[in-house]
Protein backbone atom coordinates (compact mmCIF):
# COMPACT_ATOMS: atom_id res chain seq x y z
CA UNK A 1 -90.95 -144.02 -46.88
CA UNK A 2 -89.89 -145.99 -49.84
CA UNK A 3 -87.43 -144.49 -52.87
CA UNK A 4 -90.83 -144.21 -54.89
CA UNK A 5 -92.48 -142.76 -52.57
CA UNK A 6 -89.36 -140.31 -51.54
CA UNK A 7 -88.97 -139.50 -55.67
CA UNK A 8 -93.35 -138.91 -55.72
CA UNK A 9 -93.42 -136.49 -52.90
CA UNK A 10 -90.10 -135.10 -53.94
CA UNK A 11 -91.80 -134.16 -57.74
CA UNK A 12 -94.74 -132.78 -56.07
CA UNK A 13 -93.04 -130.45 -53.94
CA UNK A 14 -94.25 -131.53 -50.86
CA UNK A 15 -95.68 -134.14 -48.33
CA UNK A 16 -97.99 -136.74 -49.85
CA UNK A 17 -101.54 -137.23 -48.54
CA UNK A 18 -101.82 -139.79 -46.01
CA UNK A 19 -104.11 -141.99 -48.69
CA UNK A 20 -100.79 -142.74 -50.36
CA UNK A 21 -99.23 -145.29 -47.81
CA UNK A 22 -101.98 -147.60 -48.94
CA UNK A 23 -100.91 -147.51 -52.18
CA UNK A 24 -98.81 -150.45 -53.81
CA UNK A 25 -95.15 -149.49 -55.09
CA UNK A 26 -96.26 -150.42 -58.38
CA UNK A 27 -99.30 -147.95 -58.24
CA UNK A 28 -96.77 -145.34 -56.86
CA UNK A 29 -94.18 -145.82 -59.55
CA UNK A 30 -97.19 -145.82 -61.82
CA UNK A 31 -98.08 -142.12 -60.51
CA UNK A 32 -94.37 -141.00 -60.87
CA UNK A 33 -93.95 -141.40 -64.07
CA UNK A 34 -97.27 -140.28 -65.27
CA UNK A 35 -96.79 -136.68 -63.27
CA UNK A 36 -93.44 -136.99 -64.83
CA UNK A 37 -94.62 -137.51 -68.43
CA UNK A 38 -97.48 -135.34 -67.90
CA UNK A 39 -95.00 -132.08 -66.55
CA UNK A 40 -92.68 -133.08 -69.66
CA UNK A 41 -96.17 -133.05 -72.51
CA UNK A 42 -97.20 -129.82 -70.41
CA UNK A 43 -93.72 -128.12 -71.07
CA UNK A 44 -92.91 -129.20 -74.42
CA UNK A 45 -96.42 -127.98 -75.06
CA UNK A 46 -95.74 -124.72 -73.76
CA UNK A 47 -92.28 -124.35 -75.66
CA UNK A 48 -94.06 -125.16 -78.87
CA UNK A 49 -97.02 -122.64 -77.95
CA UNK A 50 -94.40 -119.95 -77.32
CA UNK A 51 -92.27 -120.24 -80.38
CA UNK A 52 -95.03 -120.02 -82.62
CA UNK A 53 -96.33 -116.64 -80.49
CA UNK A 54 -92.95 -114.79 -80.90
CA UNK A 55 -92.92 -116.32 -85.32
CA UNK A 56 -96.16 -114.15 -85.32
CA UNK A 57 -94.55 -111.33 -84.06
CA UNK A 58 -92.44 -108.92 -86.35
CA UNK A 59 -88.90 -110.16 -87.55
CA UNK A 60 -87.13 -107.32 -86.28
CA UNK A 61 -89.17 -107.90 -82.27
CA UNK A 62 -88.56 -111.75 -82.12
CA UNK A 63 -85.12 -111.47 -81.01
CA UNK A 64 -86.34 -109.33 -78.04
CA UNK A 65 -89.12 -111.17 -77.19
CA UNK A 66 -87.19 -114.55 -76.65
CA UNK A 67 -84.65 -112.85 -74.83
CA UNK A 68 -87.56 -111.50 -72.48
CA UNK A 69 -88.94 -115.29 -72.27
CA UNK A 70 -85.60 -116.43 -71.15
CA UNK A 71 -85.26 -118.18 -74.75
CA UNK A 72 -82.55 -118.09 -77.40
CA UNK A 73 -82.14 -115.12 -79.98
C-alpha cells in the first residue's frame, strides 16, 4: 500500500474498497485532500452554525451552553 493510499484509508477510518488499487496515485492524492478539505468546510461550517445558535440564546445562558458544547466561555 502506498503512503497515499496508507494516509486515504487512514482518514477514512478504515480499509479501502478493493476498487481503489486501480486507482492512480494522483487520483488517490486527489481524493485525500478533497475528504480532507471537505471534513475541514464541514467543521468550520458546524463551528460557525453553533456560535450563532448559542448568540441567539440569552446573555446570561451562553456561557453555559458553550461550556456544554465543549466550547469556550
Amino acid at each position: 500500500m502506498s503512503d497515499v493510499a496508507a494516509a486515504l484509508s487512514a482518514e477514512l477510518g478504515g480499509r479501502l474498497p478493493a476498487a481503489f488499487t486501480q486507482l492512480s496515485e494522483d487520483n488517490l492524492e486527489w481524493l485525500l485532500e478533497a475528504v480532507r478539505r471537505i471534513r475541514s468546510n464541514t467543521a468550520e461550517s458546524l463551528e460557525k452554525s453553533t456560535e450563532e445558535s448559542v448568540n441567539s440564546l440569552p446573555v446570561l445562558m451562553r456561557g453555559p451552553a458553550r461550556s456544554i458544547l465543549g466550547g469556550d466561555k
